[in-house]
Protein backbone atom coordinates (compact mmCIF):
# COMPACT_ATOMS: atom_id res chain seq x y z
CA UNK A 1 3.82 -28.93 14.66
CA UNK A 2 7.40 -28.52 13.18
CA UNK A 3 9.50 -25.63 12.43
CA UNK A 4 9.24 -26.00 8.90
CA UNK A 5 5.18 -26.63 8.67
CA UNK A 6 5.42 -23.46 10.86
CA UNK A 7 7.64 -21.39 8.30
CA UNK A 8 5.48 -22.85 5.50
CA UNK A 9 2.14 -21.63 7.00
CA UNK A 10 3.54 -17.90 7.33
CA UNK A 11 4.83 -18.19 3.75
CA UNK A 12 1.38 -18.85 2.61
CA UNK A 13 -0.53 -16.39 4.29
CA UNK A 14 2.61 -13.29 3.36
CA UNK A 15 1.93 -14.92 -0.47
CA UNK A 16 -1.93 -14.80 -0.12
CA UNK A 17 -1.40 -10.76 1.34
CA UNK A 18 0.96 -10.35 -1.24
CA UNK A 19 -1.75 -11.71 -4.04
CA UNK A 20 -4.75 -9.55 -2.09
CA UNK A 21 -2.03 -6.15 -2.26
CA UNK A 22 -1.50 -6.69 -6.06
CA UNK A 23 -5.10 -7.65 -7.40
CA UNK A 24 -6.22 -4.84 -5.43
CA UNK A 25 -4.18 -2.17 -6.07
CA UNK A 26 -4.66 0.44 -8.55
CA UNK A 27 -8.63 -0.17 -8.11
CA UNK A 28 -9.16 3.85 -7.74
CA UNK A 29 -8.05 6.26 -10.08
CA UNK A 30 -5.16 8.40 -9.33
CA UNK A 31 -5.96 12.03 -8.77
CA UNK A 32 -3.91 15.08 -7.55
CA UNK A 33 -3.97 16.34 -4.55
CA UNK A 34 -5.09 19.75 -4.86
CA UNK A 35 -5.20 22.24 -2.11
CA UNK A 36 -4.70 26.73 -1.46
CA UNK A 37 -1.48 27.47 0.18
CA UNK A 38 -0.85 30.55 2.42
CA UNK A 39 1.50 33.09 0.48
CA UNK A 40 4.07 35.26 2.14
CA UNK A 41 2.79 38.69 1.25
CA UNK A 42 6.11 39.89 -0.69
CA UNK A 43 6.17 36.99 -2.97
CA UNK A 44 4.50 36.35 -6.71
């Protein structure tokens, strides 16, 4: 195995994660994160 068939097989796979990462993203709607905070006593 060469250098170059070596730098052409990781190419390949970091283009198929790439590929996987953008057909998969975005499956799940966004929502907000939503959670009480603790409040100083003084404040409004």
């Amino acid at each position: 195995m060469g250098r170059k068939r070596i730098l052409t097989a990781l190419a390949l796979i970091a283009l198929a994660v790439l590929a996987f990462a953008w057909i998969d993203g975005g499956r799940e709607t966004q929502r907000m994160i939503e959670e009480p905070v603790a409040q100083p006593e003084g404040s409004q």
